[in-house]
N, C-alpha and C. Protein backbone atom coordinates (compact mmCIF):
# COMPACT_ATOMS: atom_id res chain seq x y z
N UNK A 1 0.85 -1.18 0.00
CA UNK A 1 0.00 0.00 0.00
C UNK A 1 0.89 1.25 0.00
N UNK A 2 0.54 2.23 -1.12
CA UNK A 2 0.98 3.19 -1.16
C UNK A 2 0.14 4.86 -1.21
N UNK A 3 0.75 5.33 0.46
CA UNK A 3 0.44 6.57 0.68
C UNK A 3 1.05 8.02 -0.37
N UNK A 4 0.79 8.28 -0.94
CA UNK A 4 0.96 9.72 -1.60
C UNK A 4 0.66 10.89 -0.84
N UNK A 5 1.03 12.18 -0.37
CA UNK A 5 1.03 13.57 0.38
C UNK A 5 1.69 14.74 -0.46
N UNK A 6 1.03 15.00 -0.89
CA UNK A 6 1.66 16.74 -1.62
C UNK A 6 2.46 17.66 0.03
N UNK A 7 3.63 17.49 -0.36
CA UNK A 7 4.15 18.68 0.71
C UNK A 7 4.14 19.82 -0.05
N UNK A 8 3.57 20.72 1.34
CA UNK A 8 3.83 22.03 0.95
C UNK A 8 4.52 23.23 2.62
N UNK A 9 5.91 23.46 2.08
CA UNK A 9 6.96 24.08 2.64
C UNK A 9 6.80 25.28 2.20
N UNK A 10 6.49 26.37 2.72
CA UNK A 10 5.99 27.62 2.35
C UNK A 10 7.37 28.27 2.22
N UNK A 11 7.49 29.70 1.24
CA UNK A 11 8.76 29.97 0.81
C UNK A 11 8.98 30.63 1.93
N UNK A 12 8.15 31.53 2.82
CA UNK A 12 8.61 31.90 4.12
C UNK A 12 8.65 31.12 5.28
N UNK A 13 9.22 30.02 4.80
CA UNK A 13 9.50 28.88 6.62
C UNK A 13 10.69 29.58 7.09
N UNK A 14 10.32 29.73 8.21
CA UNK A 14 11.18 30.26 9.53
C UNK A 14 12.97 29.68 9.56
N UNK A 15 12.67 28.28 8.76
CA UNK A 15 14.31 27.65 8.54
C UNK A 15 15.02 28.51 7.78
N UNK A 16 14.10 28.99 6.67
CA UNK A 16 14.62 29.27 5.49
C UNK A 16 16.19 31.01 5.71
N UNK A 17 15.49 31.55 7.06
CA UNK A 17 16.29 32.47 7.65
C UNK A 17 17.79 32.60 7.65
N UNK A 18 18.34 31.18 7.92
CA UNK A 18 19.77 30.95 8.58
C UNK A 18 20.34 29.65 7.61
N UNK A 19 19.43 29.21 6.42
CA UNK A 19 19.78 28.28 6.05
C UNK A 19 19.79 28.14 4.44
N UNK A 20 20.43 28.52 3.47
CA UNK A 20 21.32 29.59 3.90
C UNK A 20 21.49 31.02 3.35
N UNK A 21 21.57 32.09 3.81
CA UNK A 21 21.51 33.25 3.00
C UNK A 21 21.84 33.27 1.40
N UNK A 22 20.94 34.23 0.81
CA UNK A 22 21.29 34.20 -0.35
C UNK A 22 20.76 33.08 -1.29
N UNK A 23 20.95 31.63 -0.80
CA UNK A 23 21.01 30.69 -1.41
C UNK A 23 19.99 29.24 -0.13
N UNK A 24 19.10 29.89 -0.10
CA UNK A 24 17.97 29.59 0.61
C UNK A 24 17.81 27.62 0.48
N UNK A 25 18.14 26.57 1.10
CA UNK A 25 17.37 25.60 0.75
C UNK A 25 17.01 24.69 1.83
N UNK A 26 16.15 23.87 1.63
CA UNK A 26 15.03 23.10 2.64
C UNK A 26 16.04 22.25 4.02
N UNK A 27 15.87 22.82 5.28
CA UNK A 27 16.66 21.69 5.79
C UNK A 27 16.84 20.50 5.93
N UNK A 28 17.09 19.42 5.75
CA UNK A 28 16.95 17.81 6.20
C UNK A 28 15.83 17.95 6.95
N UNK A 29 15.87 18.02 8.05
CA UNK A 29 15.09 18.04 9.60
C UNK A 29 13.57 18.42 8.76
N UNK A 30 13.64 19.28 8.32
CA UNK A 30 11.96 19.48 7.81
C UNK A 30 11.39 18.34 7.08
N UNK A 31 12.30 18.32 6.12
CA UNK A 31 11.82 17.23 5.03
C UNK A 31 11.87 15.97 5.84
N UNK A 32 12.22 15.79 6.97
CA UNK A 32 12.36 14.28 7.89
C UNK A 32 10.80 14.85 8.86
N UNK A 33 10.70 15.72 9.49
CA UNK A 33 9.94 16.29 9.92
C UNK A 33 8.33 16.07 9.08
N UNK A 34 8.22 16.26 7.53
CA UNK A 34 6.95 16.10 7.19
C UNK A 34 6.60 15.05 6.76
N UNK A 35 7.84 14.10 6.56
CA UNK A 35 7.87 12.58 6.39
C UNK A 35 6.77 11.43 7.54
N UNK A 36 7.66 12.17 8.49
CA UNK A 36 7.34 11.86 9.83
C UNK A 36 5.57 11.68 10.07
N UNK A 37 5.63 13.36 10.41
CA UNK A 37 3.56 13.34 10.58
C UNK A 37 2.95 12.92 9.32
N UNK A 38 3.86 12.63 8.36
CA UNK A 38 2.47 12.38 7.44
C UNK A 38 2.51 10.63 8.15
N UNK A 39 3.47 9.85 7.91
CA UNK A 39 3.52 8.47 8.19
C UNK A 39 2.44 8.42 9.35
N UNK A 40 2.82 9.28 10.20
CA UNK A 40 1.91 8.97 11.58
C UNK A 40 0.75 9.40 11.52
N UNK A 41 0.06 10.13 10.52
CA UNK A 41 -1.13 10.58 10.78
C UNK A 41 -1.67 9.59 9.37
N UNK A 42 -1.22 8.84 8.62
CA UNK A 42 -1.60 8.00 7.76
C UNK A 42 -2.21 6.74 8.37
N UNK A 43 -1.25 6.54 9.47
CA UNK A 43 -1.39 5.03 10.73
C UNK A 43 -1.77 5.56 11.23
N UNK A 44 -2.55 6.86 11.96
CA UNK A 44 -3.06 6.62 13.10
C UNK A 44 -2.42 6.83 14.57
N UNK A 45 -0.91 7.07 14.26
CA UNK A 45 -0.28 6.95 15.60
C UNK A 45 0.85 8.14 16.08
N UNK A 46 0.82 8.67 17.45
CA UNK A 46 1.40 9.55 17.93
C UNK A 46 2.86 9.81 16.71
N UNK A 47 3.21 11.09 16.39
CA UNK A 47 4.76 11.14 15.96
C UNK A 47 5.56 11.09 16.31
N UNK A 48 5.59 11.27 18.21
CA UNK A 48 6.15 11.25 18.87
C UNK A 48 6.69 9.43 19.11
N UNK A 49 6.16 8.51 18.46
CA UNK A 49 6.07 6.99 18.94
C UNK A 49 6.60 6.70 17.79
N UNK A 50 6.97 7.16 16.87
CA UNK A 50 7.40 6.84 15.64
C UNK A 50 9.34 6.95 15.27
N UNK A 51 9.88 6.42 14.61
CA UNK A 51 11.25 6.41 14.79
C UNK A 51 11.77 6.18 13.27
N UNK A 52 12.78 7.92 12.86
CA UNK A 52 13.60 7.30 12.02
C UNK A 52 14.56 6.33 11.65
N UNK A 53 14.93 5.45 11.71
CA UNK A 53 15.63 4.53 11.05
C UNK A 53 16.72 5.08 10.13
N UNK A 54 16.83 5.52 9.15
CA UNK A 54 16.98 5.58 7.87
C UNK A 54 17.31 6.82 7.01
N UNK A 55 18.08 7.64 6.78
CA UNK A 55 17.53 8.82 6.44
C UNK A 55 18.65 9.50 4.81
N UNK A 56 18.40 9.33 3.56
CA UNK A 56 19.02 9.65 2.53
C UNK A 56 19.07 10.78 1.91
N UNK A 57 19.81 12.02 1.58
CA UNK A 57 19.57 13.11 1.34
C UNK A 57 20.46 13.59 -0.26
N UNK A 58 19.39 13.44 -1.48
CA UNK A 58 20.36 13.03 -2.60
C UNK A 58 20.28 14.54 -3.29
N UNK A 59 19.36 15.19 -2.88
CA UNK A 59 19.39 16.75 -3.70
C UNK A 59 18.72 17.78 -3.06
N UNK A 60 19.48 19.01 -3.16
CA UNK A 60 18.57 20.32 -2.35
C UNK A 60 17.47 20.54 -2.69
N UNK A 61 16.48 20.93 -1.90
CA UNK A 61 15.21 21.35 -2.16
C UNK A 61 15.47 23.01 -1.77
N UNK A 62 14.65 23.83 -2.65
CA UNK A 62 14.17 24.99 -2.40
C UNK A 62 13.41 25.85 -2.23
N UNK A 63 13.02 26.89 -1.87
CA UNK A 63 11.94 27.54 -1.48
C UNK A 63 10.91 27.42 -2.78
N UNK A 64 9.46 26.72 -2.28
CA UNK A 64 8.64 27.13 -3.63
C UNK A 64 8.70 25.47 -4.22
N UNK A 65 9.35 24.90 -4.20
CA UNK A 65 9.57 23.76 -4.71
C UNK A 65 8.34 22.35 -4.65
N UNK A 66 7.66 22.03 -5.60
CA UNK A 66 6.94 21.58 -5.49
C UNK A 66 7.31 19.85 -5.21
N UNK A 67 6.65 19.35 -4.12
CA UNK A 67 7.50 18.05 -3.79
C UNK A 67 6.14 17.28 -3.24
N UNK A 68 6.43 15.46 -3.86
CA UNK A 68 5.28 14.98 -3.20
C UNK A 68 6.39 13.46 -2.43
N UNK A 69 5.57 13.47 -1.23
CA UNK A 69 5.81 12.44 -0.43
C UNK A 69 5.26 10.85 -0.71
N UNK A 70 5.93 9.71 -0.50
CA UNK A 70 5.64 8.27 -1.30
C UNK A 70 5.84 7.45 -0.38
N UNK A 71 4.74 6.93 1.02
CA UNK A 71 4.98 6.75 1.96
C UNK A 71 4.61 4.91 1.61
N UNK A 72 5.59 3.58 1.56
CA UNK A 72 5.38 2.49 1.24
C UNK A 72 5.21 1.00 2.62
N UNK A 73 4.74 0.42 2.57
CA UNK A 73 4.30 -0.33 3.92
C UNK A 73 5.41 -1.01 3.13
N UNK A 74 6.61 -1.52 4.35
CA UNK A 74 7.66 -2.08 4.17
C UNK A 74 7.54 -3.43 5.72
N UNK A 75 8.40 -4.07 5.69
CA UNK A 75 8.96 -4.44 6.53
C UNK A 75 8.19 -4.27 8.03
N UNK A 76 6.92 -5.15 8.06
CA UNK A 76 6.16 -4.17 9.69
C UNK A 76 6.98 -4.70 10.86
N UNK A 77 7.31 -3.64 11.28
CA UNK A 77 6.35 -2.14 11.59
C UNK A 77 7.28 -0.97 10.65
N UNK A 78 7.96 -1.48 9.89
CA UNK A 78 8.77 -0.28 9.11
C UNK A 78 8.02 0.28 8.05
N UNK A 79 8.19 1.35 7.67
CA UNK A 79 7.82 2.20 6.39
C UNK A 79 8.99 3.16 5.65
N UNK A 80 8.72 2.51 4.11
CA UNK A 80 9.52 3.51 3.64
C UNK A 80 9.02 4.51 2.69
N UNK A 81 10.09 5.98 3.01
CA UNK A 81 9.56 6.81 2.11
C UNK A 81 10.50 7.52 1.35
N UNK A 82 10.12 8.44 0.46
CA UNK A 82 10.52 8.97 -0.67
C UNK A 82 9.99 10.69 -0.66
N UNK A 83 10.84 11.10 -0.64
CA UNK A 83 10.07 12.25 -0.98
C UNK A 83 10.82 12.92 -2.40
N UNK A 84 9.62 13.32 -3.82
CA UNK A 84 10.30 13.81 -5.02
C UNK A 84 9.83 15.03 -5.19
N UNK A 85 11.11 15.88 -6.20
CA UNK A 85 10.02 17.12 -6.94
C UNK A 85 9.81 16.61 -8.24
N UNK A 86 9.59 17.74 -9.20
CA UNK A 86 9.07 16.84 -10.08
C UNK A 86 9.74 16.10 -10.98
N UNK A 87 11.29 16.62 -10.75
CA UNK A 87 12.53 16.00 -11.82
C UNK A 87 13.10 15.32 -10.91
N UNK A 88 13.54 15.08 -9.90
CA UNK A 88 14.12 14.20 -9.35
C UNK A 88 14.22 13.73 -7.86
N UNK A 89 14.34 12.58 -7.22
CA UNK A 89 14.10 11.82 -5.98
C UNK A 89 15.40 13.23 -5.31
N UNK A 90 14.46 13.74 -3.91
CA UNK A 90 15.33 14.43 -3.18
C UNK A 90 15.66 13.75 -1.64
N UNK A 91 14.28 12.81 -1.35
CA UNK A 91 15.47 12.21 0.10
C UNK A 91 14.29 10.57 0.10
N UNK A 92 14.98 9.91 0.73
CA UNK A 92 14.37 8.63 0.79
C UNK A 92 14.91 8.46 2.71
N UNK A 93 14.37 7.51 2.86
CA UNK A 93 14.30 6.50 4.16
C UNK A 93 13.59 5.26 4.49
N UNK A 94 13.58 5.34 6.07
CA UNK A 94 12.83 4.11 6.44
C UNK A 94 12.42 4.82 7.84
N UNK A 95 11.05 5.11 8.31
CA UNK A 95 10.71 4.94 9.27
C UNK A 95 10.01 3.60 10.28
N UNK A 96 10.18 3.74 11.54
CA UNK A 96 9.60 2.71 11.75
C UNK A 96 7.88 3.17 13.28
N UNK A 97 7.23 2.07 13.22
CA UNK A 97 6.05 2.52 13.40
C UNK A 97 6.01 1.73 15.08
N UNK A 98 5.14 2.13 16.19
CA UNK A 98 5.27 1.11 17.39
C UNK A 98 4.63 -0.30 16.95
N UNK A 99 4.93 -1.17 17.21
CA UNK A 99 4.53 -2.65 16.60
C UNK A 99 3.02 -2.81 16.94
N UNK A 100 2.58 -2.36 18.25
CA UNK A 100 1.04 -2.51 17.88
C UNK A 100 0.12 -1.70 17.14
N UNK A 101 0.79 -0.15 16.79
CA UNK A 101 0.34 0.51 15.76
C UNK A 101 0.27 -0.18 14.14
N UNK A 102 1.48 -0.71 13.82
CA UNK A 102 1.57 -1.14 12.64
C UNK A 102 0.88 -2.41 12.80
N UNK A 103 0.53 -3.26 13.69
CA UNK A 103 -0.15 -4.15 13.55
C UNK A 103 -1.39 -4.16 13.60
N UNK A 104 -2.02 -3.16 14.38
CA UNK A 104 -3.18 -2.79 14.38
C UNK A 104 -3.93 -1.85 12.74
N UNK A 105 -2.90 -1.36 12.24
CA UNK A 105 -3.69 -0.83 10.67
C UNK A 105 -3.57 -2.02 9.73
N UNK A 106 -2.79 -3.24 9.95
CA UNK A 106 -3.08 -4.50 8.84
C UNK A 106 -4.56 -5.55 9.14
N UNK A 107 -5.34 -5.07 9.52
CA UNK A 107 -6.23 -6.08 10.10
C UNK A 107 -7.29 -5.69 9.15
């Protein structure tokens, strides 16, 4: 089963301040950050209960940048995801889910 999520990172995010002048682009942490609540609000389960694993960072994202999230039931309680713009894969991973959460959305 595959989750799909349009992210949308507004060109004025508060990261965008210090990171980095001039040459503005998306931090890791966010893009792990919207990975995150989407997985957990897809299952059902706290974000706080949820755990990266995994985390690949193959191209900058930038302000404005249109990017969709590709959240895949892997390995339970693991999930992997993808997040692309529209030309190319910018970060992949593996989160993982609490085992009675992930066991509780296969039923």
């Amino acid at each position: 089963m595959t989750t799909l999520v349009t992210l949308d990172i507004p060109a004025d995010h508060a990261a965008f301040a210090g990171h980095f002048p001039g040459n503005p682009i998306v931090p890791g942490v966010v893009l792990l950050d919207e990975a995150l609540y989407a997985a957990a609000g897809a299952r059902g389960v706290p974000p706080g209960k949820c755990t990266i694993l995994a985390a690949k960072f193959l191209s900058a994202v930038h302000p404005g940048e249109r990017l969709q999230l590709a959240i895949e039931a892997g390995n339970n309680p693991q999930l992997q995801f993808t997040i692309r713009a529209p030309d190319r894969i910018v970060a992949s991973g593996i989160l993982s889910l609490p085992v009675d959460a992930a066991s509780s959305h296969e039923r």
